[in-house]
PDB file of N, CA and C in Angstrom:
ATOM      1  N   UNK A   1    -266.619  13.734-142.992  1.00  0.00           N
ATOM      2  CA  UNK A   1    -266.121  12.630-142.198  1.00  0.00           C
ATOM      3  C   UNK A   1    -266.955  11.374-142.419  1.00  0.00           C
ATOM      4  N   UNK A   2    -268.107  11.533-142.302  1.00  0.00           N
ATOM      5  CA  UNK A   2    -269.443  10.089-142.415  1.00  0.00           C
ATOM      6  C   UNK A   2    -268.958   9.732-144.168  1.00  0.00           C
ATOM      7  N   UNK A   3    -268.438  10.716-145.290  1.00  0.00           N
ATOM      8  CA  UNK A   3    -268.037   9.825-146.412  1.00  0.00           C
ATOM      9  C   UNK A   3    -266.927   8.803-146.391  1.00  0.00           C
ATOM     10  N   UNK A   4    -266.298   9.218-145.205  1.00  0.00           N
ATOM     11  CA  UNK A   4    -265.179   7.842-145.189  1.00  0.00           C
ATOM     12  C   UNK A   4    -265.287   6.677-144.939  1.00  0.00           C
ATOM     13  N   UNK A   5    -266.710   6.769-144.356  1.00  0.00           N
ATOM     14  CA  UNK A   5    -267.562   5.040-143.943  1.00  0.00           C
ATOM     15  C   UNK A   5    -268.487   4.896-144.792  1.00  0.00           C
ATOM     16  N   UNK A   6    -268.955   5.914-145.970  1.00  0.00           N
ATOM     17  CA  UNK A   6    -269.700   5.511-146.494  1.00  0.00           C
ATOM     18  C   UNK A   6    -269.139   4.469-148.138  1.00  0.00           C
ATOM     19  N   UNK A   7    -267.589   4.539-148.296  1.00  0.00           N
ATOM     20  CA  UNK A   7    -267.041   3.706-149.362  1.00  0.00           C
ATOM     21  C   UNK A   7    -266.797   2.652-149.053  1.00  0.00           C
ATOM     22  N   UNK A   8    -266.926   1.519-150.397  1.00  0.00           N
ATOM     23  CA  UNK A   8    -266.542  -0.064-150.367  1.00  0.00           C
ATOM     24  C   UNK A   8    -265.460  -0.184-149.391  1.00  0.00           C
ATOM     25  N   UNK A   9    -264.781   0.595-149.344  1.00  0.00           N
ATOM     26  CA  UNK A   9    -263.452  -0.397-149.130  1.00  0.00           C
ATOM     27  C   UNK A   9    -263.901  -0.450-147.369  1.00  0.00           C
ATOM     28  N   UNK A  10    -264.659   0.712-146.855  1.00  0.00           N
ATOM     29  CA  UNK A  10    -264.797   0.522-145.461  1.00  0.00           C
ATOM     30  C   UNK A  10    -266.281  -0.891-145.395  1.00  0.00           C
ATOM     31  N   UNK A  11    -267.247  -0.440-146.105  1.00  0.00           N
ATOM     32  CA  UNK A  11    -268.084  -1.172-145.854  1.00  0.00           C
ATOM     33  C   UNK A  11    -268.577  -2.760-146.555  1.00  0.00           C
ATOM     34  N   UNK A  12    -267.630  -2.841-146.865  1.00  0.00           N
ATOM     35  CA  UNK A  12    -267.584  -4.814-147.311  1.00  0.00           C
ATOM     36  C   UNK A  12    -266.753  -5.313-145.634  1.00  0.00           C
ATOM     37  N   UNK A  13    -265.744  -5.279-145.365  1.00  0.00           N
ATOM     38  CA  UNK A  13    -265.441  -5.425-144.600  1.00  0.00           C
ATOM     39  C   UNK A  13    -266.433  -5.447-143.288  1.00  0.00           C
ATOM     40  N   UNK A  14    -267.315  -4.778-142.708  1.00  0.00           N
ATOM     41  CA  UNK A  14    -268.124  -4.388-142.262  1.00  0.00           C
ATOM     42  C   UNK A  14    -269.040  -5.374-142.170  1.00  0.00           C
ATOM     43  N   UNK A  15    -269.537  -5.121-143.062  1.00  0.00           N
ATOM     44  CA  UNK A  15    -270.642  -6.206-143.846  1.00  0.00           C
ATOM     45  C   UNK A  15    -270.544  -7.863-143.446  1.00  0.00           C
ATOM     46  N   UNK A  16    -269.362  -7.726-144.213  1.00  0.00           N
ATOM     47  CA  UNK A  16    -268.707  -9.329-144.041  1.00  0.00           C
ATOM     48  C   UNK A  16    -268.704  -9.688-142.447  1.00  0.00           C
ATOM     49  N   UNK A  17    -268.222  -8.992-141.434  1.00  0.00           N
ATOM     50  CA  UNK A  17    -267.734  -8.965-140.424  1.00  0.00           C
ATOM     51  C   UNK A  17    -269.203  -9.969-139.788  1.00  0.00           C
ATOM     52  N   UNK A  18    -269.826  -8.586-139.690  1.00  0.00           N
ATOM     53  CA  UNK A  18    -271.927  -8.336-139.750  1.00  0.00           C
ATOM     54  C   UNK A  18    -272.321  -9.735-139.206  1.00  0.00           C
ATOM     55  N   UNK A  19    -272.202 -10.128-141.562  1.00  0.00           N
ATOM     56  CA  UNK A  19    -272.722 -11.198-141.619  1.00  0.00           C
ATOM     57  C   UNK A  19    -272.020 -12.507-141.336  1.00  0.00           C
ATOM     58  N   UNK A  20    -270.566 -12.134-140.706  1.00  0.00           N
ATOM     59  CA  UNK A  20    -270.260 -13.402-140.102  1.00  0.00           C
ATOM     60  C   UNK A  20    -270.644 -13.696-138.804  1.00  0.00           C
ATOM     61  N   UNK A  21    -271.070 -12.445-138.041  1.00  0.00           N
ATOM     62  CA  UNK A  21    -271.305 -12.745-136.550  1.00  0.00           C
ATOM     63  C   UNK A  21    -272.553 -13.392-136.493  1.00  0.00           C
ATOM     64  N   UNK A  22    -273.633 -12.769-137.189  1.00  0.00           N
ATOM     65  CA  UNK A  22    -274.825 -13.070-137.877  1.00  0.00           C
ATOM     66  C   UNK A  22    -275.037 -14.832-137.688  1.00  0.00           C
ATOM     67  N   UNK A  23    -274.604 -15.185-138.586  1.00  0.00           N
ATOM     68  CA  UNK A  23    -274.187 -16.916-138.789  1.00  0.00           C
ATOM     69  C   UNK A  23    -273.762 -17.398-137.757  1.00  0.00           C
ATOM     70  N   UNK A  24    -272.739 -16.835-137.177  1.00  0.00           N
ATOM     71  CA  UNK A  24    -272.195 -17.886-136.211  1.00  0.00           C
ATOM     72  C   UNK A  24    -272.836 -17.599-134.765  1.00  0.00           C
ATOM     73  N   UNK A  25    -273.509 -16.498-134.624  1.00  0.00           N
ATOM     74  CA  UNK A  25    -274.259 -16.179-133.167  1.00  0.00           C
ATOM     75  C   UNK A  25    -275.422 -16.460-132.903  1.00  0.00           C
ATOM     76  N   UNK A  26    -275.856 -15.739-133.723  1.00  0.00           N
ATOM     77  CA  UNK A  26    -277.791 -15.628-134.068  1.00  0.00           C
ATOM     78  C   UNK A  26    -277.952 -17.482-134.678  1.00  0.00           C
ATOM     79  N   UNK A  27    -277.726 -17.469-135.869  1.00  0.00           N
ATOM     80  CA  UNK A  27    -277.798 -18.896-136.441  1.00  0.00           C
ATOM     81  C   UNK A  27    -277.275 -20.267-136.393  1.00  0.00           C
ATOM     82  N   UNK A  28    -276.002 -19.926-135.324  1.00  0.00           N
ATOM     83  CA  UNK A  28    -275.655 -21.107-135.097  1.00  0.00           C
ATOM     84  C   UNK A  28    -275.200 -21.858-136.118  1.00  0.00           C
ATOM     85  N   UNK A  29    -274.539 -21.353-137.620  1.00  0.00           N
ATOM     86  CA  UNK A  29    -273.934 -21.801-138.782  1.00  0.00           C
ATOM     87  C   UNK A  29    -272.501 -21.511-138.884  1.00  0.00           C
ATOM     88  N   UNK A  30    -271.872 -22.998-138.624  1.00  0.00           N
ATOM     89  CA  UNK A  30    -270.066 -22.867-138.132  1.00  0.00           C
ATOM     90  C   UNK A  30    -269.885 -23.051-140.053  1.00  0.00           C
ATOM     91  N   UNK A  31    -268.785 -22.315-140.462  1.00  0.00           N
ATOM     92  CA  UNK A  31    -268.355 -22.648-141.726  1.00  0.00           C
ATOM     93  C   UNK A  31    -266.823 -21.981-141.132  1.00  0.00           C
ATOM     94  N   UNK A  32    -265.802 -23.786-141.310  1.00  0.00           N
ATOM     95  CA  UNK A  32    -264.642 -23.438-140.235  1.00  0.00           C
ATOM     96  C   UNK A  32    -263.542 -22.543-141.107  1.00  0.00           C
ATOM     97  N   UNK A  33    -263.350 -22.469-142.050  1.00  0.00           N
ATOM     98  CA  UNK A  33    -262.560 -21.578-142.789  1.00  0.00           C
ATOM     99  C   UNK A  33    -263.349 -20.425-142.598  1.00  0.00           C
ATOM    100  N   UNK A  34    -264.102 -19.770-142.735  1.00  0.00           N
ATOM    101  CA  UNK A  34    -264.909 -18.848-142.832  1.00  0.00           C
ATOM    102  C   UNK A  34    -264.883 -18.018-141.164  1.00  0.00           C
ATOM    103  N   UNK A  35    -265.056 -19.038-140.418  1.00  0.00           N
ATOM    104  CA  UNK A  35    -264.706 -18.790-138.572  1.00  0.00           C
ATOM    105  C   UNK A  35    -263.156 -18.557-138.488  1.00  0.00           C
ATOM    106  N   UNK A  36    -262.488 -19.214-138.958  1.00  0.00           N
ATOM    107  CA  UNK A  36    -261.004 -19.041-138.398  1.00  0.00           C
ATOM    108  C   UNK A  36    -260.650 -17.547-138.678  1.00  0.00           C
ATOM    109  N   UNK A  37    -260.813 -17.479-140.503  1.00  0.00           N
ATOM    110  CA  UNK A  37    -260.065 -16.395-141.282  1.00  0.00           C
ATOM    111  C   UNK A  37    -260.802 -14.775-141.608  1.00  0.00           C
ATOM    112  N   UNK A  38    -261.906 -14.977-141.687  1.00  0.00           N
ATOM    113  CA  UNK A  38    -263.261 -13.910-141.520  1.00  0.00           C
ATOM    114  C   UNK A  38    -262.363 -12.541-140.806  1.00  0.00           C
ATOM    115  N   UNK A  39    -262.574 -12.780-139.722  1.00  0.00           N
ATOM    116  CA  UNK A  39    -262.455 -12.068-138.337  1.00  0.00           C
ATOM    117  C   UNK A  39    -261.135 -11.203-138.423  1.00  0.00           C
ATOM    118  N   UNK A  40    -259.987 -11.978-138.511  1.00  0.00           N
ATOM    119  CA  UNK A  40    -258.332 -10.951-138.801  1.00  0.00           C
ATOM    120  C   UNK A  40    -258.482 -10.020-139.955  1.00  0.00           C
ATOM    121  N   UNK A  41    -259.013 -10.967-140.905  1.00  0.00           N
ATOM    122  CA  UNK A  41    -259.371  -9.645-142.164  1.00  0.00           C
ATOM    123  C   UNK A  41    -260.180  -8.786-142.044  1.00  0.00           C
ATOM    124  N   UNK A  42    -261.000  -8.401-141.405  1.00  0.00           N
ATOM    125  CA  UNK A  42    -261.994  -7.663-140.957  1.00  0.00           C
ATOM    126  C   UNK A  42    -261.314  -6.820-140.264  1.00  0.00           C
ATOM    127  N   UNK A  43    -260.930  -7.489-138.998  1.00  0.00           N
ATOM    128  CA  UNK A  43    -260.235  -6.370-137.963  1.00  0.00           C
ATOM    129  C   UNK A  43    -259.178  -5.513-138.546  1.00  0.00           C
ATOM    130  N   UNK A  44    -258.284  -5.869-139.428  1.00  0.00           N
ATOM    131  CA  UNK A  44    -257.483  -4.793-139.974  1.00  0.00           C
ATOM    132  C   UNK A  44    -257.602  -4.097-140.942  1.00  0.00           C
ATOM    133  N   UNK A  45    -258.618  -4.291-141.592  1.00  0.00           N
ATOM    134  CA  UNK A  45    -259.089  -3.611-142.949  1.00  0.00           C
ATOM    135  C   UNK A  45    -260.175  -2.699-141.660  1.00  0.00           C
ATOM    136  N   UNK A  46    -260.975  -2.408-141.016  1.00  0.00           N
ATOM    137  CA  UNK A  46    -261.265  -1.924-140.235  1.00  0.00           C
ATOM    138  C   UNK A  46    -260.842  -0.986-138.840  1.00  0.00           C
ATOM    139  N   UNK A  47    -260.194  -1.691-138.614  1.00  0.00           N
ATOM    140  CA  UNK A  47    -258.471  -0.858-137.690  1.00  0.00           C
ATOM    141  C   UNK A  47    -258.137   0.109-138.657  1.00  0.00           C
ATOM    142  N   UNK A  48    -257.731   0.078-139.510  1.00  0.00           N
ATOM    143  CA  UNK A  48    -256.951   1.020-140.085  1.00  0.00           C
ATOM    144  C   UNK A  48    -258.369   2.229-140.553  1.00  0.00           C
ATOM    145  N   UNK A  49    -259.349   1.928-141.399  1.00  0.00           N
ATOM    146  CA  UNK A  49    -260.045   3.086-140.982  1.00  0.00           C
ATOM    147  C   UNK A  49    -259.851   3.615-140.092  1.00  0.00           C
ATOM    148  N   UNK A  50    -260.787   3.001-139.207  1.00  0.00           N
ATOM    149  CA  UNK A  50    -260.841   3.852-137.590  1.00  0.00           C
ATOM    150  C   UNK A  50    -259.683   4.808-137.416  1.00  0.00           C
ATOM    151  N   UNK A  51    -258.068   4.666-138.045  1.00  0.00           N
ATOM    152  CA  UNK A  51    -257.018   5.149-137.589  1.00  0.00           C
ATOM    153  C   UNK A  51    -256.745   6.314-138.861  1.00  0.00           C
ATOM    154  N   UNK A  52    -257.261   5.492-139.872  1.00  0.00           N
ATOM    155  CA  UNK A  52    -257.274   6.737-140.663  1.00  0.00           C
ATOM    156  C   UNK A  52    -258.322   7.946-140.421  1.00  0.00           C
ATOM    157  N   UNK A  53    -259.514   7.726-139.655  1.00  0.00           N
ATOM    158  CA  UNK A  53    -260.573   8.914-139.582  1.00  0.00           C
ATOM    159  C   UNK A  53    -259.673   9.871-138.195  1.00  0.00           C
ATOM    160  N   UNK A  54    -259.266   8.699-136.744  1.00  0.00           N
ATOM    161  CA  UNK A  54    -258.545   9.565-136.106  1.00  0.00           C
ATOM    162  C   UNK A  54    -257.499  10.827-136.560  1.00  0.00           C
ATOM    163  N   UNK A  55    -256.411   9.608-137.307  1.00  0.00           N
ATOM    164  CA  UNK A  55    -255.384  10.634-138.021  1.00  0.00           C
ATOM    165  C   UNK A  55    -256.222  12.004-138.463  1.00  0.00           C
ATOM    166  N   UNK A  56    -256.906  11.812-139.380  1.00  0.00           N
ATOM    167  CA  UNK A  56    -257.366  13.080-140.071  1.00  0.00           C
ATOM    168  C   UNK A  56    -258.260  13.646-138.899  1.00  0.00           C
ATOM    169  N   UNK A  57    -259.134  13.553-138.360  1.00  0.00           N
ATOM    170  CA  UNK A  57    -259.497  14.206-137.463  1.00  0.00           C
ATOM    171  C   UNK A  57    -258.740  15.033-136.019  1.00  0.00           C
ATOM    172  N   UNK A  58    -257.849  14.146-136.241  1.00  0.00           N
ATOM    173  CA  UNK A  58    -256.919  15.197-134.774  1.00  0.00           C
ATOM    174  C   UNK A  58    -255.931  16.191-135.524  1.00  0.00           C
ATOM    175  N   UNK A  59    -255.151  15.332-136.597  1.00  0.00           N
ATOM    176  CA  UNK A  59    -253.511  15.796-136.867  1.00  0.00           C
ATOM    177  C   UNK A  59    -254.338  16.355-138.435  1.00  0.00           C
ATOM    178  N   UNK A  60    -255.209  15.769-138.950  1.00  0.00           N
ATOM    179  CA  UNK A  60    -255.644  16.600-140.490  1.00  0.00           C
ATOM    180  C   UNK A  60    -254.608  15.818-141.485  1.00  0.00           C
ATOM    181  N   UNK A  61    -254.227  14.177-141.343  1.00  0.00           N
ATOM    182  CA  UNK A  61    -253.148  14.025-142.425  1.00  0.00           C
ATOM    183  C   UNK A  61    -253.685  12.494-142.747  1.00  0.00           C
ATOM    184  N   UNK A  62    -253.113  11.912-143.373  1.00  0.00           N
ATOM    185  CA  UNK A  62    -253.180  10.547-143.985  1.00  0.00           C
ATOM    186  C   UNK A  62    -252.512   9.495-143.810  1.00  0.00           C
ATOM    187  N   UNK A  63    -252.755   7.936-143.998  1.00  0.00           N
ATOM    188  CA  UNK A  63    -251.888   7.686-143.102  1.00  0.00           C
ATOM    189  C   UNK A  63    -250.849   7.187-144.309  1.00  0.00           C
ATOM    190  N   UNK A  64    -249.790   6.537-143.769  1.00  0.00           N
ATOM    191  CA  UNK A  64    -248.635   6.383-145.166  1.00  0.00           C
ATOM    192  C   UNK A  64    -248.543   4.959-144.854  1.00  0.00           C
ATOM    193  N   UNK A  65    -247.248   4.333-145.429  1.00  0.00           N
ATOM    194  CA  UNK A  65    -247.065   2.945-145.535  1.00  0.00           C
ATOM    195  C   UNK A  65    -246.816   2.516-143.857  1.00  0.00           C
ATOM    196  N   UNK A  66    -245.688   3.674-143.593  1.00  0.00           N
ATOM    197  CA  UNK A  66    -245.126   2.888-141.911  1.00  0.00           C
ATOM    198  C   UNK A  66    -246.243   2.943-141.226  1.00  0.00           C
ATOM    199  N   UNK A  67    -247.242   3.452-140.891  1.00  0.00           N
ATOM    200  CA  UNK A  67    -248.653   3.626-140.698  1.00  0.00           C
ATOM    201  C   UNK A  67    -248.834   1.773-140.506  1.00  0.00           C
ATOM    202  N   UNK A  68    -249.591   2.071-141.349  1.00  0.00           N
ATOM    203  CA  UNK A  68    -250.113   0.739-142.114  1.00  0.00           C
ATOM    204  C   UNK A  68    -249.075  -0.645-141.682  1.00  0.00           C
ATOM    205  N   UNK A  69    -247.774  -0.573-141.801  1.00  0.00           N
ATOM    206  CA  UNK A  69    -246.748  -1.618-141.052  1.00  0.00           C
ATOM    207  C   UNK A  69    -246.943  -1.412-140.131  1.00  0.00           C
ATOM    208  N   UNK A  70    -246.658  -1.082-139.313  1.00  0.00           N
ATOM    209  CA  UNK A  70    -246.683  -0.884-137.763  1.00  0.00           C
ATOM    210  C   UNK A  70    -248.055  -1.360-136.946  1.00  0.00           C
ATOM    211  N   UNK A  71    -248.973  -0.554-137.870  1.00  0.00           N
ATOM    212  CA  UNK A  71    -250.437  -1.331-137.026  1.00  0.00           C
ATOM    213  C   UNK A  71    -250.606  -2.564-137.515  1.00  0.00           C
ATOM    214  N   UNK A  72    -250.448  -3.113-138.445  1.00  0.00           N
ATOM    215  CA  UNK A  72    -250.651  -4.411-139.004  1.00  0.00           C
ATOM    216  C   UNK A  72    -249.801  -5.014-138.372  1.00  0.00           C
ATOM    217  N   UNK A  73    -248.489  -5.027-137.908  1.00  0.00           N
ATOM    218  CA  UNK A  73    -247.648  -6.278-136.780  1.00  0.00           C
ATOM    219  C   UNK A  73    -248.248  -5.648-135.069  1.00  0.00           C
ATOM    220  N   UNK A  74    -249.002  -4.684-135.152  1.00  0.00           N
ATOM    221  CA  UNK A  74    -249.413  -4.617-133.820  1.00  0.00           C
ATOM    222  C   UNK A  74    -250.339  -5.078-133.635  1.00  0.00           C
ATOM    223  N   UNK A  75    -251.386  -5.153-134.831  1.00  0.00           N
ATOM    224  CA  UNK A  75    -252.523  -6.187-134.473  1.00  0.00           C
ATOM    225  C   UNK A  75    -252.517  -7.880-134.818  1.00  0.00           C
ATOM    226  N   UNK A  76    -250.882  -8.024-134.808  1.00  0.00           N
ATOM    227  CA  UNK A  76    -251.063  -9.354-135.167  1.00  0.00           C
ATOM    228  C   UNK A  76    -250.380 -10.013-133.873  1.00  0.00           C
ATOM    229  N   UNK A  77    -249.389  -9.126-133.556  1.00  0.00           N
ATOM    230  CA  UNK A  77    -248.959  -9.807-132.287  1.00  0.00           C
ATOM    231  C   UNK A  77    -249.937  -9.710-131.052  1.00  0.00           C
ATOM    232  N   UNK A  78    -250.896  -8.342-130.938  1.00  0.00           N
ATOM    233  CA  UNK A  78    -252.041  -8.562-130.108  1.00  0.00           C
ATOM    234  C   UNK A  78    -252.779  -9.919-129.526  1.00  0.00           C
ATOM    235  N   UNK A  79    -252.959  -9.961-131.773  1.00  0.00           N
ATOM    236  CA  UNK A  79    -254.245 -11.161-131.942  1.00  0.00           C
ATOM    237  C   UNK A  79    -253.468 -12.763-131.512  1.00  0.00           C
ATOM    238  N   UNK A  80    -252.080 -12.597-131.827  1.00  0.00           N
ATOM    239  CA  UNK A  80    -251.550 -13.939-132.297  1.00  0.00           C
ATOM    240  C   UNK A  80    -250.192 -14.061-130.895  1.00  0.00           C
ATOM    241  N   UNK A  81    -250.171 -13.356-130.381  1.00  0.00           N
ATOM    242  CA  UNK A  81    -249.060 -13.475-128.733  1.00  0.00           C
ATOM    243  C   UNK A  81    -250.016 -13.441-127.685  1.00  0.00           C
ATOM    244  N   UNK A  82    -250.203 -11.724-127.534  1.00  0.00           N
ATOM    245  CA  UNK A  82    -251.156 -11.289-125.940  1.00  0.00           C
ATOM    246  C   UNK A  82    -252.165 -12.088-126.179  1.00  0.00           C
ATOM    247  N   UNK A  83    -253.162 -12.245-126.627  1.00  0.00           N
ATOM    248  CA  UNK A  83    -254.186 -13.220-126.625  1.00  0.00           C
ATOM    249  C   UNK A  83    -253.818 -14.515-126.256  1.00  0.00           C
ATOM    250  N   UNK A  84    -253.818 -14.974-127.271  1.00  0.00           N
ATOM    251  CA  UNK A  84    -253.396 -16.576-126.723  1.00  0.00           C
ATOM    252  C   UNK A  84    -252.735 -16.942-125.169  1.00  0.00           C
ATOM    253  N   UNK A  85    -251.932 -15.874-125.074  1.00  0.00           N
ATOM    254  CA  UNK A  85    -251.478 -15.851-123.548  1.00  0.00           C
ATOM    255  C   UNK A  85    -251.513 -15.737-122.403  1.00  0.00           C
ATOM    256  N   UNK A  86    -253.180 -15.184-122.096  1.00  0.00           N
ATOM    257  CA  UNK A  86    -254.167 -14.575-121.308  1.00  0.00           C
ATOM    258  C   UNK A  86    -255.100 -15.222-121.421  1.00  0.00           C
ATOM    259  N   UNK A  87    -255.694 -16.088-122.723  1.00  0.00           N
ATOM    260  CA  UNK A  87    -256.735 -17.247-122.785  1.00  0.00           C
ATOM    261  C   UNK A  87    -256.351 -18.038-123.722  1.00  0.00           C
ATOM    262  N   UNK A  88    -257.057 -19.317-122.874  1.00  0.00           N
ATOM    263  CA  UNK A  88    -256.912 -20.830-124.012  1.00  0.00           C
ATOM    264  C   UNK A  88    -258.053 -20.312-125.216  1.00  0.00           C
ATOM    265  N   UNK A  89    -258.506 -19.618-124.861  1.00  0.00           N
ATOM    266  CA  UNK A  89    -259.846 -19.587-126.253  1.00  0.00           C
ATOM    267  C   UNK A  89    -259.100 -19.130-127.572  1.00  0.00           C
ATOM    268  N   UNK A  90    -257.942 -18.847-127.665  1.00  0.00           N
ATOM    269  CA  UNK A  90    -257.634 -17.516-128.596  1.00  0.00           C
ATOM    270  C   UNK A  90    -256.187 -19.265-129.331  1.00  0.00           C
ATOM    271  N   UNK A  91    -255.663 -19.286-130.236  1.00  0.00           N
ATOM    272  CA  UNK A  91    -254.945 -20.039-130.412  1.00  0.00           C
ATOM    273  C   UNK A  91    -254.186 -19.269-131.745  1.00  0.00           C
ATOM    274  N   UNK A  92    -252.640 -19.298-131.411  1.00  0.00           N
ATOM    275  CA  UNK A  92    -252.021 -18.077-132.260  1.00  0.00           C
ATOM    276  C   UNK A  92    -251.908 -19.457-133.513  1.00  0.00           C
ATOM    277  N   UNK A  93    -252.109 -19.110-135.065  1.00  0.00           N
ATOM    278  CA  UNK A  93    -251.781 -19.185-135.934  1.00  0.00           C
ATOM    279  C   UNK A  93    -251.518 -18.222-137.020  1.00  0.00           C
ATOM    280  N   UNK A  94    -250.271 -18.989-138.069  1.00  0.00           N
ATOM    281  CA  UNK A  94    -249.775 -18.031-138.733  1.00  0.00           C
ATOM    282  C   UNK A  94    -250.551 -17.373-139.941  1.00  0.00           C
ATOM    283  N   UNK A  95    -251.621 -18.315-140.184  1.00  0.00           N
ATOM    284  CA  UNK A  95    -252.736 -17.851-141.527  1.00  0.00           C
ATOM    285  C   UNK A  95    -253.651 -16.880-140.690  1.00  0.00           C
ATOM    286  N   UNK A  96    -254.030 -16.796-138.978  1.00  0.00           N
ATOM    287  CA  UNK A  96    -254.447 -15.175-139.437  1.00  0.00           C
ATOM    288  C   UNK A  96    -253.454 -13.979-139.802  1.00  0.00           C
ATOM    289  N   UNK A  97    -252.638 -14.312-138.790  1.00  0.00           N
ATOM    290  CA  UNK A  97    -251.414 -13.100-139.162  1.00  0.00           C
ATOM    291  C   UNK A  97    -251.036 -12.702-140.975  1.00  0.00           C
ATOM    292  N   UNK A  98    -251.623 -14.129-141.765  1.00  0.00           N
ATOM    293  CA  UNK A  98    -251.716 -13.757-143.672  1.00  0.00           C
ATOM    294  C   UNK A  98    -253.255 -12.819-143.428  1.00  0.00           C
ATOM    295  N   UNK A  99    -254.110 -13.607-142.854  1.00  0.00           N
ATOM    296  CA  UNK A  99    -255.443 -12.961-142.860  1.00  0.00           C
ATOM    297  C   UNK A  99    -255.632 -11.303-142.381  1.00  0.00           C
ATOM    298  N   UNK A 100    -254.557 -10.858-141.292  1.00  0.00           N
ATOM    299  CA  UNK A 100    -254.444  -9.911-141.033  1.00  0.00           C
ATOM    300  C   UNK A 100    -253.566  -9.093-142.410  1.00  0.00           C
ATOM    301  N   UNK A 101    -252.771  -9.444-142.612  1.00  0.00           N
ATOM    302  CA  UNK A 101    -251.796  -8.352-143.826  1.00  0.00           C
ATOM    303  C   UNK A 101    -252.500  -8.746-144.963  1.00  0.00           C
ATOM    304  N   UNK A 102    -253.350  -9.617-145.119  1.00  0.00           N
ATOM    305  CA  UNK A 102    -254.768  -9.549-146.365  1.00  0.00           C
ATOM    306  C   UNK A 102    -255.218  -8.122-146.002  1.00  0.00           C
ATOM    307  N   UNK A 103    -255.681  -8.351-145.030  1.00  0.00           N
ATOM    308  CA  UNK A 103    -256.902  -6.944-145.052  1.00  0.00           C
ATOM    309  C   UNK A 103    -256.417  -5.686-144.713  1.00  0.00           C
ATOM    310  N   UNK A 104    -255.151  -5.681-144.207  1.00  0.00           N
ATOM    311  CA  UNK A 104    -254.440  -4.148-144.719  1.00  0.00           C
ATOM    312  C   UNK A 104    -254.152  -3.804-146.038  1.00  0.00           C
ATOM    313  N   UNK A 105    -253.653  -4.808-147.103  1.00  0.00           N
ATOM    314  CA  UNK A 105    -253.124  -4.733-148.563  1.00  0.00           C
ATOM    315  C   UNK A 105    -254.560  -4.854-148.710  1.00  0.00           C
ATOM    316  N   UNK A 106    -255.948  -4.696-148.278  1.00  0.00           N
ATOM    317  CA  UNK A 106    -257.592  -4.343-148.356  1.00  0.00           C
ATOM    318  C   UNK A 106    -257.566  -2.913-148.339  1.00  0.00           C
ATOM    319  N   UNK A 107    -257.127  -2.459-147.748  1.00  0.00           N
ATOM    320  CA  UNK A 107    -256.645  -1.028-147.185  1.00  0.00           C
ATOM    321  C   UNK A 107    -256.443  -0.323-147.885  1.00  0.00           C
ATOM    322  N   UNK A 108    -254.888  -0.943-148.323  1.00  0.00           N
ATOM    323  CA  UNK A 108    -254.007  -0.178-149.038  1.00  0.00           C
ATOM    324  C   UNK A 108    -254.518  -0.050-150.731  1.00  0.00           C
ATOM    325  N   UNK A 109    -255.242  -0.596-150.806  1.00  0.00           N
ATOM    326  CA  UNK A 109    -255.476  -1.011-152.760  1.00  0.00           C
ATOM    327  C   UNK A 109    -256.731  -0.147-152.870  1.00  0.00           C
ATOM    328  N   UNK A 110    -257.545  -0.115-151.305  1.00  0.00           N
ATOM    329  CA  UNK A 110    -259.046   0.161-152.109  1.00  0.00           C
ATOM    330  C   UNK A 110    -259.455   1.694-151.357  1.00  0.00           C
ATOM    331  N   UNK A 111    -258.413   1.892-150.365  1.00  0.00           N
ATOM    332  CA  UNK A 111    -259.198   2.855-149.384  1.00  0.00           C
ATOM    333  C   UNK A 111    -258.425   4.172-149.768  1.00  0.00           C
ATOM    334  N   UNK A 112    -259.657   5.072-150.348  1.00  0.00           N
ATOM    335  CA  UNK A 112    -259.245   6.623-149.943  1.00  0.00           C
ATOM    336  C   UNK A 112    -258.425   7.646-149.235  1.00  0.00           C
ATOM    337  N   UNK A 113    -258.320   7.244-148.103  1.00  0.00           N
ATOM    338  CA  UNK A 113    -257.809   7.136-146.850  1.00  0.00           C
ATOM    339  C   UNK A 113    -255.963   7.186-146.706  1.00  0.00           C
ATOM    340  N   UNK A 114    -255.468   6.431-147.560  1.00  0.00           N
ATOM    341  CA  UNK A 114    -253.798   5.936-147.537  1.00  0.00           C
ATOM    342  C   UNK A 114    -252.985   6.945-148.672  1.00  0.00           C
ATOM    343  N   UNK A 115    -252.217   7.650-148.350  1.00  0.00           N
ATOM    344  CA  UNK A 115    -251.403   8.154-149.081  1.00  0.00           C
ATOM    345  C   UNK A 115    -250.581   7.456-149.416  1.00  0.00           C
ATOM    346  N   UNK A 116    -250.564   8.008-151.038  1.00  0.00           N
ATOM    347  CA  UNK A 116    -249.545   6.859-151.778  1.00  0.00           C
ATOM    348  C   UNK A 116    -248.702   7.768-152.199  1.00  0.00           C
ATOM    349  N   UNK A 117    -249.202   9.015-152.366  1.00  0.00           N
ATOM    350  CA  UNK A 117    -247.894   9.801-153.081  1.00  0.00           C
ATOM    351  C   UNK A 117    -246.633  10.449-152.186  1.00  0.00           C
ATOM    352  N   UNK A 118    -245.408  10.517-152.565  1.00  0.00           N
ATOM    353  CA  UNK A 118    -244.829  10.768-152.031  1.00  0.00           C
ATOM    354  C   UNK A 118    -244.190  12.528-151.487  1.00  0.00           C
ATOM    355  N   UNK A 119    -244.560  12.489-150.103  1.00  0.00           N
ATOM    356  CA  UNK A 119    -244.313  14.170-149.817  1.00  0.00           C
ATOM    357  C   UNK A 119    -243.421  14.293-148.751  1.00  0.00           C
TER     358      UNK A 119
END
């Protein structure tokens, strides 16, 4: 189970995430493309781990494409409806919702994790 966090595809994401909070918390270094778009790609290239270790850990299976659709418009309408709608801090745009289906097609290309073959 700990090898599924130990590959690229989980831990750049990670990393990146890290060292964006890093900068913008601790250091106080705004880089506004980097603040806006960072964060959606992270969260779903990361979401979907997490969902792929559940999957295999409860049910023992992988996850497939509808998988992968389904959580990716669920974490976008989360990030980009319920949010914004509950606080002014949160402001829905459509480049995270690209930033979000970036980092699932992160997912899908690099992670162990996604069944591609068909059964």
């Amino acid at each position: 189970m700990i090898s599924r966090f130990n590959h690229y595809s989980f831990l750049i994401p990670l990393i990146v995430f890290l060292g964006h909070q890093l900068l913008e918390i601790i250091f106080q270094i705004r880089i506004t493309f980097i603040d806006n778009y960072v964060d959606p790609f992270c969260m779903s290239a990361l979401a979907l781990h997490l969902l792929a270790a559940e999957r295999f850990l409860f049910f023992d299976d992988e996850l497939r494409v509808i998988d992968v659709i389904v959580t990716t418009l669920f974490l976008a309408f989360v990030a980009e409806v319920v949010f914004p709608f509950f606080s002014s801090r949160f402001v829905a745009d459509v480049y995270d919702v690209l930033a979000i289906a970036i980092g699932s097609v992160w997912f899908v290309l690099t992670s162990k994790d996604f069944k591609r073959s068909k059964s």
